[in-house]
Protein backbone atom coordinates (compact mmCIF):
# COMPACT_ATOMS: atom_id res chain seq x y z
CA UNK A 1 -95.72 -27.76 -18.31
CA UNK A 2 -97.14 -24.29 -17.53
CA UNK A 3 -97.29 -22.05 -20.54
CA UNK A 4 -97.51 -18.13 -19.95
CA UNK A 5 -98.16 -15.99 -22.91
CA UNK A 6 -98.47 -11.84 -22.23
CA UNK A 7 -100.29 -9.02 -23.99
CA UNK A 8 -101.12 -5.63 -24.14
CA UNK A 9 -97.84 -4.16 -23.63
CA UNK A 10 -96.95 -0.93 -25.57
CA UNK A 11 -96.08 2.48 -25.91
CA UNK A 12 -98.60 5.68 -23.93
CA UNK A 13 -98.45 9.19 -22.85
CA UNK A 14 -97.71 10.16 -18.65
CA UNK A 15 -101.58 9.55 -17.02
CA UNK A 16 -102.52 7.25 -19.85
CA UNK A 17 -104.11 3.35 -18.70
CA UNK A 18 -103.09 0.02 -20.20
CA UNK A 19 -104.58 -3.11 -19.44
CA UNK A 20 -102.24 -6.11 -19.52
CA UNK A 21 -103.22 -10.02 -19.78
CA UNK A 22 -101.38 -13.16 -19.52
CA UNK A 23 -103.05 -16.24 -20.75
CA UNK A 24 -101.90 -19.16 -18.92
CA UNK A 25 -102.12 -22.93 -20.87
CA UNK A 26 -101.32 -26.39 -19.66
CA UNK A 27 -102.51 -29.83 -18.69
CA UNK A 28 -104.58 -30.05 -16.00
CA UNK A 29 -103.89 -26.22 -15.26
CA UNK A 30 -105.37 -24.23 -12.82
CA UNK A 31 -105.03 -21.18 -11.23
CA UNK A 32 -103.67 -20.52 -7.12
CA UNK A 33 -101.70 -17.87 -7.39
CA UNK A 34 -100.31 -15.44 -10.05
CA UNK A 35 -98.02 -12.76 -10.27
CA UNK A 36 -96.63 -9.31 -12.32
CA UNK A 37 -93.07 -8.54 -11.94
CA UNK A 38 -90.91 -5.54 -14.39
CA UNK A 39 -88.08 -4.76 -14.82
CA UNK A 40 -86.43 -1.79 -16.26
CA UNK A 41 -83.09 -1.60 -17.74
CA UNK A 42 -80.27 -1.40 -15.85
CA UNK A 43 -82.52 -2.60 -12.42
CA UNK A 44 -83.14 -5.47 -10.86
CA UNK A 45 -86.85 -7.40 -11.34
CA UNK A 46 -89.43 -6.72 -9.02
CA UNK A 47 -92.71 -7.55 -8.00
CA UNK A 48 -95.46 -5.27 -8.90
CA UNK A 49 -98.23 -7.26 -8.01
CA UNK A 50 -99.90 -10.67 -6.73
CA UNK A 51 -103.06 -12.68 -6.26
CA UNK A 52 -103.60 -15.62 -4.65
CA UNK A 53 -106.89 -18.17 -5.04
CA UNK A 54 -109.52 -16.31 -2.74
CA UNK A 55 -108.92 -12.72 -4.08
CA UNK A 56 -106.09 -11.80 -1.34
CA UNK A 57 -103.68 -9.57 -3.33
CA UNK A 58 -100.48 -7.36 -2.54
CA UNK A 59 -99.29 -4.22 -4.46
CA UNK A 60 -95.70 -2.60 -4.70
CA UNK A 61 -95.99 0.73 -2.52
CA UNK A 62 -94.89 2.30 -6.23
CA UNK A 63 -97.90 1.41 -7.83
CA UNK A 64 -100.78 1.15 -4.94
CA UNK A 65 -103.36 2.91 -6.14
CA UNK A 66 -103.19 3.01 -9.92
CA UNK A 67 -102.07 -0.66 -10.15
CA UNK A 68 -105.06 -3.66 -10.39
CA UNK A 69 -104.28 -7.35 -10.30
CA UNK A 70 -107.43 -9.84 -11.16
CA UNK A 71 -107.82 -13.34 -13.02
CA UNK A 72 -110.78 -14.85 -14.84
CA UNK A 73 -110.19 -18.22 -13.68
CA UNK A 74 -113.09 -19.37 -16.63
CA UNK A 75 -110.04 -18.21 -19.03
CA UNK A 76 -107.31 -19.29 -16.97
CA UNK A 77 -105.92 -15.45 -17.26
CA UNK A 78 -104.44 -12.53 -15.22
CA UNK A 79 -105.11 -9.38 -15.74
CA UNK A 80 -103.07 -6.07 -14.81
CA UNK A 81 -105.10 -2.99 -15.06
CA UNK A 82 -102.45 0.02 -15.03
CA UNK A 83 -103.84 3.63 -14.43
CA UNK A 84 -102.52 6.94 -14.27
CA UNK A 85 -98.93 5.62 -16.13
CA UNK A 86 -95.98 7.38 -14.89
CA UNK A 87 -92.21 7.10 -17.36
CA UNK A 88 -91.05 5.49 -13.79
CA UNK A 89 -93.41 2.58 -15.29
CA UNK A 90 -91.60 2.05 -18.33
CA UNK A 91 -90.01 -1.74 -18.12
CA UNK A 92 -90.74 -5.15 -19.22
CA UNK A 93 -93.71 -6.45 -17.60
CA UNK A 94 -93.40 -10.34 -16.85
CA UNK A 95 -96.45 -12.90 -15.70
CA UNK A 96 -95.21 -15.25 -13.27
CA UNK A 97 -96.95 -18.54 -11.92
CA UNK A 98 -95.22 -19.41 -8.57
CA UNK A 99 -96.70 -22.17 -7.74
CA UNK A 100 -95.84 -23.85 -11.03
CA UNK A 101 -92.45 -22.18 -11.25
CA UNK A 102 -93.57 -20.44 -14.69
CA UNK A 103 -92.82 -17.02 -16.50
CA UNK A 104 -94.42 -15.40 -19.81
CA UNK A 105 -91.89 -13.93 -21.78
CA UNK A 106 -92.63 -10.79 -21.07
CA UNK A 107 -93.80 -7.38 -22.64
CA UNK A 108 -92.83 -4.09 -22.80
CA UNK A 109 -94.51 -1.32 -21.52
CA UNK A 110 -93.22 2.63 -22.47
CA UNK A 111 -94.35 5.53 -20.47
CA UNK A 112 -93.15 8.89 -22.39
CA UNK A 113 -94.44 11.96 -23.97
């Protein structure tokens, strides 16, 4: 069983950057392809970003641009850099391992001034 654990969730100021990892634990485990969906209240959960082994990697049209997706396979972890943070950001930011079927528990992440 796939374990997801996120960090680096909290609480910034409009054009401010967060980075945000998710540390991924289990027998045997390896990394093909990872994922960061949010969701904010009241809306449905979406995907923000993917990777898949090889470095291919897809981007919401929200967030192209200012948005970063990368693992460090040596720490079996996924990383989402976030840049210039708009309040439209704010939501819970999930990790999500599709092929293992696997989701972190998730962390929050406030935009305001």
């Amino acid at each position: 069983q796939v374990q997801l654990v996120e960090s680096g969730g909290g609480l910034v100021q409009p054009g401010a950057s967060l980075r945000l990892s998710c540390a991924a634990s289990g027998s045997d485990f390896s990394i093909h392809a990872m994922a960061w969906y949010r969701q904010a209240p009241g809306k449905e959960r979406e995907l923000v970003a993917g990777i898949v082994t090889g470095g291919s990697t897809t981007y919401a049209d929200s967030v192209k641009g200012r948005f970063t997706i990368a693992t460090d396979n040596s720490k079996n972890t996924v990383y989402l850099q976030m840049n210039s943070l708009k309040p439209e950001d704010t939501a819970v930011y999930y990790c999500n391992d599709p092929y293992h079927s696997s989701w972190g528990q998730g962390t929050q992440v406030t935009v305001s001034s």
